[in-house]
Protein backbone atom coordinates (compact mmCIF):
# COMPACT_ATOMS: atom_id res chain seq x y z
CA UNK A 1 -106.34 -45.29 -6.62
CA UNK A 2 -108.11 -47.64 -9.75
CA UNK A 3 -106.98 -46.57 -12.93
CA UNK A 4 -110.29 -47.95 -14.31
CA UNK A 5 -111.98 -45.10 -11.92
CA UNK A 6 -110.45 -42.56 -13.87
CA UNK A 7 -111.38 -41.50 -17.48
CA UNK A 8 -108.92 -42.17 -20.43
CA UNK A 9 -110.17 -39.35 -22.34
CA UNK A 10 -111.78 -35.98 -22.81
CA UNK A 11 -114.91 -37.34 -24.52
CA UNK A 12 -115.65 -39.66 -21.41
CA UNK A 13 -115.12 -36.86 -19.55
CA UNK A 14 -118.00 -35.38 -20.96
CA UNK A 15 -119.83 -38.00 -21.35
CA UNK A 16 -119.48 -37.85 -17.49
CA UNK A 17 -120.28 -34.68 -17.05
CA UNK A 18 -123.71 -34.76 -19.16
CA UNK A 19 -124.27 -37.73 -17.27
CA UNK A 20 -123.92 -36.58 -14.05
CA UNK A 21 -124.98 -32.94 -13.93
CA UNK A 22 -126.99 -32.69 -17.38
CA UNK A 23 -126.15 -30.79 -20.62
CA UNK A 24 -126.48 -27.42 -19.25
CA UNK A 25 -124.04 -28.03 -16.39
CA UNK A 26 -121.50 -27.52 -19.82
CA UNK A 27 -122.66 -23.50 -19.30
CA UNK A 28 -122.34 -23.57 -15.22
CA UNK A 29 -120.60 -20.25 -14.55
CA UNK A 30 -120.78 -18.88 -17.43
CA UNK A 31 -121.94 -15.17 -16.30
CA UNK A 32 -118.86 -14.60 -14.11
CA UNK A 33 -116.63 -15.97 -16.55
CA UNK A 34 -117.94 -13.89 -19.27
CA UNK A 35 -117.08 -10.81 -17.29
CA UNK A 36 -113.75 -11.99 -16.67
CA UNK A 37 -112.99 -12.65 -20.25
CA UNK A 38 -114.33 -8.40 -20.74
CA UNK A 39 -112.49 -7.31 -18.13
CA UNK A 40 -109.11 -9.84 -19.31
CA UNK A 41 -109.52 -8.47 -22.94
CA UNK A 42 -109.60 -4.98 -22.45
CA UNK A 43 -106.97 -5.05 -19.80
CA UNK A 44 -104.49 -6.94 -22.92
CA UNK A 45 -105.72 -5.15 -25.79
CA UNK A 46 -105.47 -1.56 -24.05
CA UNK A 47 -102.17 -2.11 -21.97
CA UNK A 48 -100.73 -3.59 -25.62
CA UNK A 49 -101.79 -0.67 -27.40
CA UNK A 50 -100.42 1.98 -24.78
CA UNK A 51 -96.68 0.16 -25.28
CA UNK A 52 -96.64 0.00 -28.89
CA UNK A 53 -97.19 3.80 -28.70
CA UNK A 54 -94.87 3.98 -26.45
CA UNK A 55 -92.44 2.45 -28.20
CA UNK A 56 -93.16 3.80 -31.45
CA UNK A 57 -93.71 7.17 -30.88
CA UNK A 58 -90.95 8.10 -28.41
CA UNK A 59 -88.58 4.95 -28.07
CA UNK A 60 -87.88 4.30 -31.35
CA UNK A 61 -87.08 7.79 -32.73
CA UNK A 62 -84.91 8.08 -29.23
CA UNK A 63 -82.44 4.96 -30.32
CA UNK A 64 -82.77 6.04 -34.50
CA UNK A 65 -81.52 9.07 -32.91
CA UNK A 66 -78.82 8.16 -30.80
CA UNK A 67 -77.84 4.72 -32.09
CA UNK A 68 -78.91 5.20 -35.70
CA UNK A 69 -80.56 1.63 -35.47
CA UNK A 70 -84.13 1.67 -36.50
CA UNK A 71 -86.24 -0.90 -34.32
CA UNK A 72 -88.44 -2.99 -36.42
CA UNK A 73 -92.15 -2.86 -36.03
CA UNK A 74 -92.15 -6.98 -35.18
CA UNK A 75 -89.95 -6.53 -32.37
CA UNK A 76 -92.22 -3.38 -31.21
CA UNK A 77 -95.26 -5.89 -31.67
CA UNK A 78 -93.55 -8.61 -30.09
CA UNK A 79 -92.51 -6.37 -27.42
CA UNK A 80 -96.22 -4.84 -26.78
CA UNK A 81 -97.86 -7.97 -26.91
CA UNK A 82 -95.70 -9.74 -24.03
CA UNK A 83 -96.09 -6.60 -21.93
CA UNK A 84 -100.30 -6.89 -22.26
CA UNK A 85 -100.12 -10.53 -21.28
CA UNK A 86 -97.81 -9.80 -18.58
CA UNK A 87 -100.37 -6.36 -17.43
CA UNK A 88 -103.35 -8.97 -17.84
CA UNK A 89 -101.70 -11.42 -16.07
CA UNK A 90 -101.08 -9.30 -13.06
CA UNK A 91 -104.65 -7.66 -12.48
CA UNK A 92 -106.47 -10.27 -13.82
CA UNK A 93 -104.94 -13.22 -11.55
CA UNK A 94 -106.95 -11.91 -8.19
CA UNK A 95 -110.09 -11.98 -10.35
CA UNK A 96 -110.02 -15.60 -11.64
CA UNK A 97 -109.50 -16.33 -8.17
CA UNK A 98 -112.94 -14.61 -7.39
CA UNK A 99 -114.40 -16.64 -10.93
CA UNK A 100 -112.97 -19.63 -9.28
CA UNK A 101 -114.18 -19.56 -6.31
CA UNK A 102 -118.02 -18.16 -7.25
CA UNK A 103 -118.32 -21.11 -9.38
CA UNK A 104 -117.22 -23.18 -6.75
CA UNK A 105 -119.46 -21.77 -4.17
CA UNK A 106 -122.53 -22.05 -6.04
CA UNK A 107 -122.56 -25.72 -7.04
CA UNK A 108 -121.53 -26.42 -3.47
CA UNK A 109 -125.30 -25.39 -2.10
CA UNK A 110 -127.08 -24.89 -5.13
CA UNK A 111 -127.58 -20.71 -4.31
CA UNK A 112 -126.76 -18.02 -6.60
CA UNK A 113 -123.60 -15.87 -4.61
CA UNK A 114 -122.61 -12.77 -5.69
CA UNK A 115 -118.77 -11.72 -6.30
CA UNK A 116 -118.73 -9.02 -3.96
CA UNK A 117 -120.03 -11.55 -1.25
CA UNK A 118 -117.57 -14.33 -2.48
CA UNK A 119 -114.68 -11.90 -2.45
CA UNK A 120 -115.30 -10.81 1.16
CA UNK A 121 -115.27 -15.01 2.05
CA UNK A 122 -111.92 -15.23 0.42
């Protein structure tokens, strides 16, 4: 392959892009991703929140208890937040697939696809 085929930089990629497909094209599948980043956020936020309680409420007191070692809250945070990413990671990995692949589907013939449809392609 050219290396002058290629573009050196993010701007020229959009200056591609615009060219190519129009300014809109920057919003193209913007409905399913929107729904992804719901769905995404509220599996992270609420698996976060149900480990920090966890892990305040009954771990915590358990080691003060037996260890005499208090656990500081940052580690608890630290602890909660890497457990959400790793809960949004798993249930939400299928679903970008779906995102991915209704994107994909749609500029391919022009058509509006649904999900549900896409999902039973995959």
């Amino acid at each position: 392959m050219n290396e002058k085929s290629h573009p050196k930089s993010a701007i020229t990629i959009l200056e591609c892009i615009i060219r190519d497909h129009g300014f809109l094209s920057l919003w193209r599948g913007l409905t399913p991703r929107m729904i992804e980043g719901i769905f995404s956020g509220g599996v992270l936020l609420s698996s976060k929140e149900l480990i920090h309680s966890f892990l305040s409420d009954f771990v915590s007191p358990l080691v003060l208890q037996r260890v005499g070692v208090t656990i500081p809250n940052s580690a608890i945070g630290f602890v909660s937040g890497a457990g959400g990413g790793m809960a949004q990671a798993l249930v939400m990995g299928p679903t970008s697939l779906i995102v991915t692949a209704c994107v994909s589907a749609n500029q391919q013939d022009g058509t509006s696809k649904s999900a549900f449809r896409v999902a039973q392609s995959i």
